[in-house]
Protein backbone atom coordinates (compact mmCIF):
# COMPACT_ATOMS: atom_id res chain seq x y z
CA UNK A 1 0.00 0.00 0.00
CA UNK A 2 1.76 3.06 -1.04
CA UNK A 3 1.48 6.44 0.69
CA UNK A 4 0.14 9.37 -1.29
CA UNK A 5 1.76 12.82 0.18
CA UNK A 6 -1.34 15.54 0.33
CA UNK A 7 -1.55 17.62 -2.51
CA UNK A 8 -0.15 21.17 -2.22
CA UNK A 9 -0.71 24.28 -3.28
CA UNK A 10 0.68 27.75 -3.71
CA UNK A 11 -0.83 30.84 -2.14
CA UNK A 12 0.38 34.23 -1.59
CA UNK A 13 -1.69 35.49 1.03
CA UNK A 14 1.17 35.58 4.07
CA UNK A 15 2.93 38.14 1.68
CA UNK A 16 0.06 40.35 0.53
CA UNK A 17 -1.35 40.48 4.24
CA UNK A 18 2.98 41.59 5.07
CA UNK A 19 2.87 43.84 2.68
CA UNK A 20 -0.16 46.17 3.76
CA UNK A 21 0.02 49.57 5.65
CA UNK A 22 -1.75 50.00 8.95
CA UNK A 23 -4.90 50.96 8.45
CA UNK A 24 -8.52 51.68 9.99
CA UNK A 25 -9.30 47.81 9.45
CA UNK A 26 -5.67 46.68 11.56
CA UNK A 27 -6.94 49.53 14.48
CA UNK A 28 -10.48 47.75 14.94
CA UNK A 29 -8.45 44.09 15.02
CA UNK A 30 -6.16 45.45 17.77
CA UNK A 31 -8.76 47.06 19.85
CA UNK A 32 -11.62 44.55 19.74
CA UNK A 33 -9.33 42.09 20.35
CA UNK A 34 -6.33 43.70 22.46
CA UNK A 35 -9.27 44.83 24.75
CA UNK A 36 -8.24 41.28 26.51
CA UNK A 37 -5.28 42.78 28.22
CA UNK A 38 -7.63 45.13 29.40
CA UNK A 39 -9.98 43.11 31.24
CA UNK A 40 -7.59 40.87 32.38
CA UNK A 41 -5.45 44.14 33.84
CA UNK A 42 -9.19 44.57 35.84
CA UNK A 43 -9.20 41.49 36.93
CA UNK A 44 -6.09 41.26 38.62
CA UNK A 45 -6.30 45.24 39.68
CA UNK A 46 -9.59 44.41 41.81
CA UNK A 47 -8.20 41.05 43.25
CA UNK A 48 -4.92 42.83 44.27
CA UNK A 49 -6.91 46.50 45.43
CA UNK A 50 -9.98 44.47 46.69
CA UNK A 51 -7.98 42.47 48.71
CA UNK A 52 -8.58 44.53 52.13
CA UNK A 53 -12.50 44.51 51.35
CA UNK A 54 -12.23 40.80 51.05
CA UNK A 55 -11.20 40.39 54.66
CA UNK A 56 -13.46 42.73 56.37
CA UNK A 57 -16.48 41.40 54.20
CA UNK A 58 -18.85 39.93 56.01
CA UNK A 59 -19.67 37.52 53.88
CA UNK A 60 -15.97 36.28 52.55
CA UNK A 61 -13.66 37.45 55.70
CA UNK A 62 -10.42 35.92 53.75
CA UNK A 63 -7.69 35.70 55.60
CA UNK A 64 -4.25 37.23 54.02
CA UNK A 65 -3.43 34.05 52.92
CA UNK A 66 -6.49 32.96 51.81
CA UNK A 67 -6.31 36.63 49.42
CA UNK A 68 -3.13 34.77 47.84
CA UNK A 69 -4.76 31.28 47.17
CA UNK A 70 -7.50 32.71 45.75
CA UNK A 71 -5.21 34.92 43.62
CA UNK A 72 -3.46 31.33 42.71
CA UNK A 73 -6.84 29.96 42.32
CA UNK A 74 -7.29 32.62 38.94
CA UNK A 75 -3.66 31.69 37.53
CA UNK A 76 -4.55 27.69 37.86
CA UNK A 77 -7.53 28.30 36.15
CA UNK A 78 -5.48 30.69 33.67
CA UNK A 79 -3.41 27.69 32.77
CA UNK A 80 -5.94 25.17 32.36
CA UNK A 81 -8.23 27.89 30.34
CA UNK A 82 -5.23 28.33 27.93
CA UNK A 83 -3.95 24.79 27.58
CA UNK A 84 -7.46 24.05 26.56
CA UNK A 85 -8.22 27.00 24.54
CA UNK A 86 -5.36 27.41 22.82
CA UNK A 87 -5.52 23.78 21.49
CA UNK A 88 -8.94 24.64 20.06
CA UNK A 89 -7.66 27.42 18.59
CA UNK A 90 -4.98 26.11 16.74
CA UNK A 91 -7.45 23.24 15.84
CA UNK A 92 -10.94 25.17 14.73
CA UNK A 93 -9.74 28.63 14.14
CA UNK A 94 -8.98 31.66 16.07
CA UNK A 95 -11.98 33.45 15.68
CA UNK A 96 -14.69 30.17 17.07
CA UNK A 97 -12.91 30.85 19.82
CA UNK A 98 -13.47 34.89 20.41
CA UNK A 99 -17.04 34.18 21.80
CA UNK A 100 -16.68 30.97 23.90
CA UNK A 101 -13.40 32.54 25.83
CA UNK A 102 -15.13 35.91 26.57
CA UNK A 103 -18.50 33.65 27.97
CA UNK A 104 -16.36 31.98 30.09
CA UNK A 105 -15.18 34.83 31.10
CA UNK A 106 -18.52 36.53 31.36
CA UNK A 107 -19.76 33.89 33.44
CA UNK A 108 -16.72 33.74 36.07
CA UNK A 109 -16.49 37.29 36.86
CA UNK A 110 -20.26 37.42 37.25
CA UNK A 111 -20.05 34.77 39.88
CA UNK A 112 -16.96 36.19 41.64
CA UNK A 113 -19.63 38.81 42.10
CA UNK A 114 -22.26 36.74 43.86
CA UNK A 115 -19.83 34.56 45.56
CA UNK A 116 -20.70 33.79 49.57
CA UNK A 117 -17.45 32.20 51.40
CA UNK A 118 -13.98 31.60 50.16
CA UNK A 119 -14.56 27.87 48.43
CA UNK A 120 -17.50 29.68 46.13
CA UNK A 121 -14.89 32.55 45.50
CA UNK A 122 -12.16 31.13 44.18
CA UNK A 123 -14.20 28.80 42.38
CA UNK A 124 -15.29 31.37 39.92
CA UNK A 125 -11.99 33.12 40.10
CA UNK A 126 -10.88 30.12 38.86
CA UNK A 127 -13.54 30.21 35.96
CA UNK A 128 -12.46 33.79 35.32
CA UNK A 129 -8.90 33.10 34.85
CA UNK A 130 -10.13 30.50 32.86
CA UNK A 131 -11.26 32.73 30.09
CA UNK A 132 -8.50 35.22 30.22
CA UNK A 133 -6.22 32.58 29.74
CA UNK A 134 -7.92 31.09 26.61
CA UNK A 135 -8.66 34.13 25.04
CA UNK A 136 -4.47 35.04 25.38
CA UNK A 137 -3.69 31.88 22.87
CA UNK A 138 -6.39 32.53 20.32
CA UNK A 139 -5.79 36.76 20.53
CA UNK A 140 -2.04 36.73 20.67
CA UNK A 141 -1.93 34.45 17.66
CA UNK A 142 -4.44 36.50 15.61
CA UNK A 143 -3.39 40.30 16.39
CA UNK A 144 0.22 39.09 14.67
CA UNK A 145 -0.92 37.19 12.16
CA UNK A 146 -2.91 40.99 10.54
CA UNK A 147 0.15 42.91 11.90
CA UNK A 148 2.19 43.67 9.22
CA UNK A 149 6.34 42.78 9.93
CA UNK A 150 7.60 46.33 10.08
CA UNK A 151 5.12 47.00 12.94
CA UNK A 152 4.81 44.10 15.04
CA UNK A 153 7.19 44.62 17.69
CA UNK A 154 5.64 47.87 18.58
CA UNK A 155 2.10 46.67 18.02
CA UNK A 156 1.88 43.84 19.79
CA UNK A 157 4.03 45.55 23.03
CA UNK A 158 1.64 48.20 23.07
CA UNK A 159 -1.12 45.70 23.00
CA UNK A 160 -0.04 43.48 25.85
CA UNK A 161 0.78 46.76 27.52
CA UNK A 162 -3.12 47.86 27.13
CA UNK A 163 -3.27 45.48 30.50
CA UNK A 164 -2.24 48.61 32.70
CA UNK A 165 -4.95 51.03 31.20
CA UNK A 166 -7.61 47.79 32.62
CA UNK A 167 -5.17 48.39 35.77
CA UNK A 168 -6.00 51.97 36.62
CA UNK A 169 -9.34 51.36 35.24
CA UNK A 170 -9.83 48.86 38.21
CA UNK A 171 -7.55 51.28 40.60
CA UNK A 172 -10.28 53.81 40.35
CA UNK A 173 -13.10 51.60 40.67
CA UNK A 174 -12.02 50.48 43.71
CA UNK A 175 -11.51 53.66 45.00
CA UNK A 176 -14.94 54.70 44.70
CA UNK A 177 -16.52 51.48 45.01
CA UNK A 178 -14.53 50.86 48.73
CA UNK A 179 -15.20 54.34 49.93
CA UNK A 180 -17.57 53.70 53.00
CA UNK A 181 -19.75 56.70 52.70
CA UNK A 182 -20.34 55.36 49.57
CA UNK A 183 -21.30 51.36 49.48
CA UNK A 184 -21.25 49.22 52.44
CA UNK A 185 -18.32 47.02 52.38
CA UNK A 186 -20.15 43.75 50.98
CA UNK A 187 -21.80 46.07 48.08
CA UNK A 188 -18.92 47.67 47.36
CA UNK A 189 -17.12 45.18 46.31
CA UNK A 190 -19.30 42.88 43.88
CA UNK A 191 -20.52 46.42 42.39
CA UNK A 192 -16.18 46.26 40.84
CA UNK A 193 -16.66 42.95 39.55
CA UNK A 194 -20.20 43.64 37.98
CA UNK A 195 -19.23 46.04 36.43
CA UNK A 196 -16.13 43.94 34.62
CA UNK A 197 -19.47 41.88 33.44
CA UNK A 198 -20.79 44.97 31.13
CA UNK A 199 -17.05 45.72 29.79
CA UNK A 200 -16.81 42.15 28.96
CA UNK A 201 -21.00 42.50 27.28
CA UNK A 202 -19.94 45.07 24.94
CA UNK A 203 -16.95 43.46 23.62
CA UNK A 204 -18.87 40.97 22.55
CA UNK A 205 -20.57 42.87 19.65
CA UNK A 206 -16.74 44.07 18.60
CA UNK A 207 -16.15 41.33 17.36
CA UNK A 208 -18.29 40.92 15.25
CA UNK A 209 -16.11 42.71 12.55
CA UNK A 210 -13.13 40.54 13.02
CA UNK A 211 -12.45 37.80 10.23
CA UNK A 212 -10.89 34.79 10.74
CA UNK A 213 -6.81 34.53 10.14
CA UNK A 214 -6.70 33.78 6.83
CA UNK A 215 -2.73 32.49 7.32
CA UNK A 216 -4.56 29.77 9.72
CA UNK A 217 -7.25 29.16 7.15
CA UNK A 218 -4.17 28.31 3.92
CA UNK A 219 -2.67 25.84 6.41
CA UNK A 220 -6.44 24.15 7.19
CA UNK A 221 -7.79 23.84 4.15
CA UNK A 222 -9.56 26.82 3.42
CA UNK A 223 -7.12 28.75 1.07
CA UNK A 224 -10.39 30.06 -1.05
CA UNK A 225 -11.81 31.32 1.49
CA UNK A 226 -8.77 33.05 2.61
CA UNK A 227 -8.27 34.89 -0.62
CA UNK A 228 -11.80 35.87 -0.36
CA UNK A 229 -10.56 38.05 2.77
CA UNK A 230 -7.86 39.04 2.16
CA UNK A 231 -9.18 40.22 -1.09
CA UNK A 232 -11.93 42.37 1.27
CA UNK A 233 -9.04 43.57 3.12
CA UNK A 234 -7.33 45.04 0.27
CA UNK A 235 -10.23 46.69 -1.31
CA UNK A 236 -10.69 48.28 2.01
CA UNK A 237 -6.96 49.35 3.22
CA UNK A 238 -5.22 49.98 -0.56
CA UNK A 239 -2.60 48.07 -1.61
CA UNK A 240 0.46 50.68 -1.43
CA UNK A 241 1.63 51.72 -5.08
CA UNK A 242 5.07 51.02 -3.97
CA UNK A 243 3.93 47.31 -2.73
CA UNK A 244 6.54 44.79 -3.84
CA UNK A 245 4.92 42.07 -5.44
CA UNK A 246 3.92 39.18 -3.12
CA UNK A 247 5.83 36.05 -2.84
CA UNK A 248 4.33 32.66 -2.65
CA UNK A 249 4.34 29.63 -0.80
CA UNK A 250 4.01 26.34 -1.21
CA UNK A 251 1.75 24.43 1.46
CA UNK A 252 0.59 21.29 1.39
CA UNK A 253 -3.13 20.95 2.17
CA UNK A 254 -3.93 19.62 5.11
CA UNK A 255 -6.51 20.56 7.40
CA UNK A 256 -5.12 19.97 10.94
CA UNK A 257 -2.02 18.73 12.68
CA UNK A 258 -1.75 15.73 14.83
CA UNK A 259 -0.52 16.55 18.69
CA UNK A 260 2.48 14.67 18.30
CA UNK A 261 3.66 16.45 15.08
CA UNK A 262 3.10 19.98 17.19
CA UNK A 263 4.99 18.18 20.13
CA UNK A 264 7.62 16.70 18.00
CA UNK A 265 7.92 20.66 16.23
CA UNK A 266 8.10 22.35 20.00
CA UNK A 267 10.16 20.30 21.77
CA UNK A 268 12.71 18.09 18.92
CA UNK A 269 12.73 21.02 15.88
CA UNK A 270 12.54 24.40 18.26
CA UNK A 271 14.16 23.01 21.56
CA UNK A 272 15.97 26.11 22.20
CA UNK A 273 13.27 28.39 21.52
CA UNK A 274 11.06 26.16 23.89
CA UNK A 275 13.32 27.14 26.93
CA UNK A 276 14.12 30.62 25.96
CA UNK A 277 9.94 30.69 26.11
CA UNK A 278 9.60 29.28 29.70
CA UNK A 279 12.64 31.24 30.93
CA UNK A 280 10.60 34.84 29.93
CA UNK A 281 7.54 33.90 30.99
CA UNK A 282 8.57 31.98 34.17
CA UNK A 283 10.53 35.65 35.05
CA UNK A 284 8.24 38.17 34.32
CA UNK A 285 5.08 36.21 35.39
CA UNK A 286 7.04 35.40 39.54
CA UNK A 287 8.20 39.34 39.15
CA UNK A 288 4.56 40.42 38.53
CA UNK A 289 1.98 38.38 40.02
CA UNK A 290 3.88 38.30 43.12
CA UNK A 291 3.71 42.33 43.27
CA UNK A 292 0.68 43.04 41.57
CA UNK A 293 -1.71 40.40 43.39
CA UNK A 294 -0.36 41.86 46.62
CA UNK A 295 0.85 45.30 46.53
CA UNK A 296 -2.22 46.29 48.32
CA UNK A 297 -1.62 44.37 51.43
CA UNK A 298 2.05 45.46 51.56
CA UNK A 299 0.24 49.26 51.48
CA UNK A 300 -1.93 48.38 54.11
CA UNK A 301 -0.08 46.63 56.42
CA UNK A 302 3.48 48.40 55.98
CA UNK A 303 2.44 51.53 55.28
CA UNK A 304 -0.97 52.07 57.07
CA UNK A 305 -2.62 53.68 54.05
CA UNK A 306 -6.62 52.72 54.16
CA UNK A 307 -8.04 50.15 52.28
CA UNK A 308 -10.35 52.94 50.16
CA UNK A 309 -6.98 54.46 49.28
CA UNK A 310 -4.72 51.79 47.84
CA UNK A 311 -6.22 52.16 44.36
CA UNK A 312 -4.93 55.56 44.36
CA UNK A 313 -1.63 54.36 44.58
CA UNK A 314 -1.94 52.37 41.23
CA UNK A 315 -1.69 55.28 39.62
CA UNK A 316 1.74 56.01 38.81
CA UNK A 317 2.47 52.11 38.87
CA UNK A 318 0.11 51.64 36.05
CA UNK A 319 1.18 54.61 33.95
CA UNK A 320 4.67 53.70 34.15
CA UNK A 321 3.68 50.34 33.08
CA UNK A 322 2.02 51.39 30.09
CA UNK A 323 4.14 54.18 29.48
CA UNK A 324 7.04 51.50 28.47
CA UNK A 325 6.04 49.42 26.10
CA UNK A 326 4.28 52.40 24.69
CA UNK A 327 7.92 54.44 24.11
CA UNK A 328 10.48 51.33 24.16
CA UNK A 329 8.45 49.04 21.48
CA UNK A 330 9.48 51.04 18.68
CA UNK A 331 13.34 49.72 19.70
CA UNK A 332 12.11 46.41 19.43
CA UNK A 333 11.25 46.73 15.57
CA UNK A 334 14.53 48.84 15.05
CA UNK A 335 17.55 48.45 17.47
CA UNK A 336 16.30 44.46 17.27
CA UNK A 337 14.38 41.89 19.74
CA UNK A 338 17.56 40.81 21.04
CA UNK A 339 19.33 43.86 22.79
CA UNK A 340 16.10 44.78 23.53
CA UNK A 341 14.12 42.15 24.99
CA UNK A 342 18.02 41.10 27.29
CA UNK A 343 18.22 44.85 28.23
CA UNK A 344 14.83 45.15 29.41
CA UNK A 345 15.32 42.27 31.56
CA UNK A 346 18.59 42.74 33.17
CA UNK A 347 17.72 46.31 33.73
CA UNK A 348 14.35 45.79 35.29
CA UNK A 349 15.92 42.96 37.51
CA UNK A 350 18.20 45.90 38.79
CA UNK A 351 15.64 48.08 39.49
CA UNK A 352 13.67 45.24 41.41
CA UNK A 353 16.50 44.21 43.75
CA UNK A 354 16.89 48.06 44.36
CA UNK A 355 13.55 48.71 45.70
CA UNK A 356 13.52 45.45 47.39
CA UNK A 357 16.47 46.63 49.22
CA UNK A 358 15.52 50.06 49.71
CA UNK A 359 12.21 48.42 51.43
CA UNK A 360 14.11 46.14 53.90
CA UNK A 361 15.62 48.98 55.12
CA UNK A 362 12.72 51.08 55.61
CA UNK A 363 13.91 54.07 53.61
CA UNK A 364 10.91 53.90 51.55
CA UNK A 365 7.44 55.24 52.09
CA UNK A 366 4.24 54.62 50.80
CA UNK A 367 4.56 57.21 48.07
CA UNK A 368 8.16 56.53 47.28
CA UNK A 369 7.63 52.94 47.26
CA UNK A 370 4.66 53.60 44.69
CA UNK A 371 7.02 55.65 42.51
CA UNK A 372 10.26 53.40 42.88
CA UNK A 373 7.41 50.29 41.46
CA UNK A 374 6.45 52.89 38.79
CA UNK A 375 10.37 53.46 37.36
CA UNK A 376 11.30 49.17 38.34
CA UNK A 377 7.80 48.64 35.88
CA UNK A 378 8.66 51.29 33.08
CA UNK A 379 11.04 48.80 32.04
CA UNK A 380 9.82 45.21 33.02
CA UNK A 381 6.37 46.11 31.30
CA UNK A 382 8.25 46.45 27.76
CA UNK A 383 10.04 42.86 28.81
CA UNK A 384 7.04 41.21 30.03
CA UNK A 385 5.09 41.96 26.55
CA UNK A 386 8.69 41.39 24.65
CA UNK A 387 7.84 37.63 26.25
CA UNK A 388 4.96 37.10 24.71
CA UNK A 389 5.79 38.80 21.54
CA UNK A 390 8.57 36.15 21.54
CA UNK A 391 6.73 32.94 22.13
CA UNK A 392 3.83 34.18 19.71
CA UNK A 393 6.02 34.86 16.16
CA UNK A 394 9.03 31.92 16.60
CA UNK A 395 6.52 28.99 16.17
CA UNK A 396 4.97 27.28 13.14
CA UNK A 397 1.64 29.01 12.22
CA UNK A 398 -0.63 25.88 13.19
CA UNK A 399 1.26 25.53 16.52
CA UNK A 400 0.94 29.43 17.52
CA UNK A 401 -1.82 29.34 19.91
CA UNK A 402 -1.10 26.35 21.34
CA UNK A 403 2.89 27.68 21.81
CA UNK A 404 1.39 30.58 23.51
CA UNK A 405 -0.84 28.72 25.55
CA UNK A 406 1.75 26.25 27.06
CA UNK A 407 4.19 29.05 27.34
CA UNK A 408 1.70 31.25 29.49
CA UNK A 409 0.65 28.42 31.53
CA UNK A 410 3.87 26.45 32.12
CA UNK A 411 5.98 30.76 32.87
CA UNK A 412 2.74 31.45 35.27
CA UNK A 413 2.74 27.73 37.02
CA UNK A 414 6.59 27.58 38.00
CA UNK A 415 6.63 31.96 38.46
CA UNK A 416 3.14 33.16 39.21
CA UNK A 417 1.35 30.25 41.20
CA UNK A 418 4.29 30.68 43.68
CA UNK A 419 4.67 34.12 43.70
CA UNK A 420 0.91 35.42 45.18
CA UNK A 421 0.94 32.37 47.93
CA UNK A 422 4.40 33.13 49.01
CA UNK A 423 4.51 36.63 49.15
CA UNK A 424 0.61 36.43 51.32
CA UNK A 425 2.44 34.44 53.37
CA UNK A 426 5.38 36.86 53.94
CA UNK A 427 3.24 39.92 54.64
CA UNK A 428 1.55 38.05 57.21
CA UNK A 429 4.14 37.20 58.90
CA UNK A 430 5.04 41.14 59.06
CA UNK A 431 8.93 40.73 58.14
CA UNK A 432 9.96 43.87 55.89
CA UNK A 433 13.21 41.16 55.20
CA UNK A 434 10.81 38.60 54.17
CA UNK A 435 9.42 40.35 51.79
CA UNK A 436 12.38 42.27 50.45
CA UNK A 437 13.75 38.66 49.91
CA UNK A 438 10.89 37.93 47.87
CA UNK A 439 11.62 41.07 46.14
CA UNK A 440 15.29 39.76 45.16
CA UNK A 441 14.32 36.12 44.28
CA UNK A 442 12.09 38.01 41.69
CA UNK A 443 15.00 40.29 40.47
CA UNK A 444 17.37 37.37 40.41
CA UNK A 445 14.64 35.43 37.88
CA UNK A 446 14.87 38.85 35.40
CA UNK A 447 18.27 38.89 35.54
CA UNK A 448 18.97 35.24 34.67
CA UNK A 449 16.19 35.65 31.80
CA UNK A 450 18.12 38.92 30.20
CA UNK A 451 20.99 36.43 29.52
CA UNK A 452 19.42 33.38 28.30
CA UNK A 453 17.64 36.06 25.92
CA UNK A 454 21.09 36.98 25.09
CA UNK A 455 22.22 33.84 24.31
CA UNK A 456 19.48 31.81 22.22
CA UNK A 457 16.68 34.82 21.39
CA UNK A 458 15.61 34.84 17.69
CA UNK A 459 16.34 38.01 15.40
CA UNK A 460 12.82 38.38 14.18
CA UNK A 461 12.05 41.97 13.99
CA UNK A 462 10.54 42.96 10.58
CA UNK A 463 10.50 39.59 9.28
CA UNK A 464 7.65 37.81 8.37
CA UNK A 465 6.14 35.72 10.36
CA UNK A 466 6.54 32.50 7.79
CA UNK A 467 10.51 33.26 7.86
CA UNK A 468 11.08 32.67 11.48
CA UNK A 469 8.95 29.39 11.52
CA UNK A 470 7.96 28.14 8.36
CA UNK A 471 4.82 26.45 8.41
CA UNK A 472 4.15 22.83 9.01
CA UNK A 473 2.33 22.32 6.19
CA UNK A 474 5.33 23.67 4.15
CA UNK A 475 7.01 20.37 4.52
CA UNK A 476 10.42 22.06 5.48
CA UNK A 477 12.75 21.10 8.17
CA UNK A 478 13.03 23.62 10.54
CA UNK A 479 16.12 25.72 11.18
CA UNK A 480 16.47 27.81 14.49
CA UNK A 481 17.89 31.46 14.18
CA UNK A 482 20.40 32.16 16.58
């Protein structure tokens, strides 16, 4: 019985998508879609600023520690929500996905708003996270496959930066929500994450306008009806006058991959990118989650600022955060993702053990602490996005989501699982050198990060996205950049 290879064909779509200028039609893909980093900056805004509300609810009355589990209760179900979704998405299409991850999502945050004791609580954090961390895989993979190459550095920074605009968003809703005179204290609270419900509604009928990839549909048998959008896309944007003319490639057509031939590609064909992936992510998500699910408590507690107040101090954090990738991700395009993405790193893990330092030794107070978080996070904002940048465009197209997803969960599982439980533990046990050690374990991850960047990270700015991982269905063997 002889074995008949699938037939192939030859499309040009990767190159004529490339070759477009951003338009009105690549804004509405970024924002209906980017709006992710949003809500998932709300989300873990109110957990982290809600966090003093929690224990002097009536209903919940959390313990500190019990404010870090349920914190690690929303990352577990982060990883499970992307392992899951991010499989689907690589198997039925980004854009099936859109509406079941933001339901999900929908539904969690709805029920952390009716929850009654801990157990029901981080239950449907749980089912929160869950969402979030699907709609990362499918979202990531899509907003770079429209982006064209010259752009996507920047772009898709900026994007993941979007997180800290959801941040202050949720800084001033506690704020007003917590205020006493206001709400009482069990009101005031589930108003927050209601209101994350009617964000999460009207995103919903964004997306509407979004097509499917059409570089996912050429490597799952639907290359028709990816002409047929791309086409739309044209007639809408304008192919430039100076456009070069668009390359083709040859695929073969298949419609999906088997698991073990996206295994055998991530962990045999792109070892080295697999472990510069879980080295960023592992970093940046102990550095943040450990801080940002937290940094309430150590206001509280440490600093005696009122629990109606803490969101105030977000302020400067979260504009520092966004401020980074907003001016450094034009580097990334031009000065290249390597320098860039080991710089940010390195430096950041400076600026961490710094502060941590400067805390131990009780030279900080609570506004200087807030503003030496806002200069640390000006830089390890533009590395944390840099990380997923990285693990989103050096995999083969039909492994994308999936590389994202097991990326994200496997960086948060070793780095941000840990990192809310152990630092709710620290601040509970009121030890300024606790914590500061925390603080230097987290630097010390950064650090270590910058150089394996340095060592194995992938020259991909303005290439596109087919020349740092060709596709499977190309039938090519795989060569790693160095």
């Amino acid at each position: 019985m002889s074995f008949e290879p699938p037939p192939t064909f030859i499309t040009d779509v990767p190159a004529r998508l490339d070759r477009l200028r951003w338009r009105a039609f690549h804004w509405r893909v970024a924002f209906a879609l980017g709006i992710t980093w949003v809500l998932d900056g709300l989300e873990v805004t109110l957990a982290g600023t809600l966090g003093s509300a929690l224990r002097t609810s009536p209903a919940l009355h959390l313990g500190d520690t019990e404010v870090g589990y349920s914190a690690s209760a929303y990352l577990l179900g982060a990883v499970a929500g992307a392992i899951l979704f991010g499989h689907l998405a690589d198997r039925f299409g980004r854009r099936r996905l859109y509406t079941v991850t933001l339901l999900v999502y929908l539904v969690g945050t709805a029920g952390s708003a009716l929850s009654w004791d801990f157990a029901s609580y981080a239950f449907w954090r749980m089912v929160t996270g869950a969402g979030i961390g699907g709609e990362y895989s499918a979202i990531n993979s899509a907003i770079q496959e429209f982006t064209p190459p010259y752009l996507r550095g920047r772009i898709d920074l900026v994007i993941n930066g979007s997180f800290w605009l959801g941040a202050l968003m949720g800084g001033v809703l506690a704020s007003i929500l917590l205020a006493p005179e206001r709400f009482p204290v069990d009101v005031g609270w589930r108003l927050a994450f209601g209101l994350g419900v009617l964000l999460g509604a009207g995103v919903l009928l964004l997306r509407r306008y979004v097509p499917e990839s059409p570089r996912w549909l050429i490597t799952h048998g639907s290359p028709a009806e990816a002409e047929r959008i791309v086409s739309a896309i044209e007639a809408e944007v304008g192919v430039p006058a100076d456009a070069p003319p668009a390359t083709t490639l040859s695929l073969h057509a298949a419609r999906h991959s088997s698991l073990a031939a996206v295994a055998r590609s991530l962990a045999v064909h792109y070892r080295r990118r697999a472990i510069l992936g879980i080295v960023l992510m592992a970093a940046q998500a102990f550095c943040y989650n450990a801080i940002f699910f937290t940094y309430a408590l150590v206001l509280t507690d440490f600093y005696g600022i009122p629990a109606e107040q803490a969101g105030w101090y977000l302020f400067p954090i979260a504009l520092g955060n966004f401020a980074g990738p907003l001016l450094l991700g034009r580097l990334f395009d031009t000065v290249g993702r390597k320098p860039m993405i080991a710089g940010t790193y390195v430096v950041a893990g400076l600026l961490l053990a710094t502060t941590g330092l400067l805390f131990r030794a009780g030279m900080l107070d609570a506004a200087t602490q807030a503003a030496a978080w806002s200069i640390t996070f000006f830089v390890a904002s533009a590395a944390a996005s840099a990380a997923y940048l990285t693990v989103g465009e050096c995999f083969p197209l039909e492994t994308r989501a999936l590389a994202i997803a097991l990326f994200y969960a496997l960086g948060t599982f070793v780095g941000g699982l840990a990192g809310p439980a152990l630092f709710g533990g620290l601040i509970a046990s009121g030890s300024r050198s606790g914590v500061a050690m925390g603080y230097l374990v987290g630097a010390a991850l950064m650090i270590v990060a910058g150089v394996v960047e340095w060592a194995v990270g992938v020259p991909a700015e303005r290439c596109s996205l087919e020349s740092i991982a060709a596709p499977l269905a190309a039938g090519k063997d795989p060569i790693e950049l160095a």
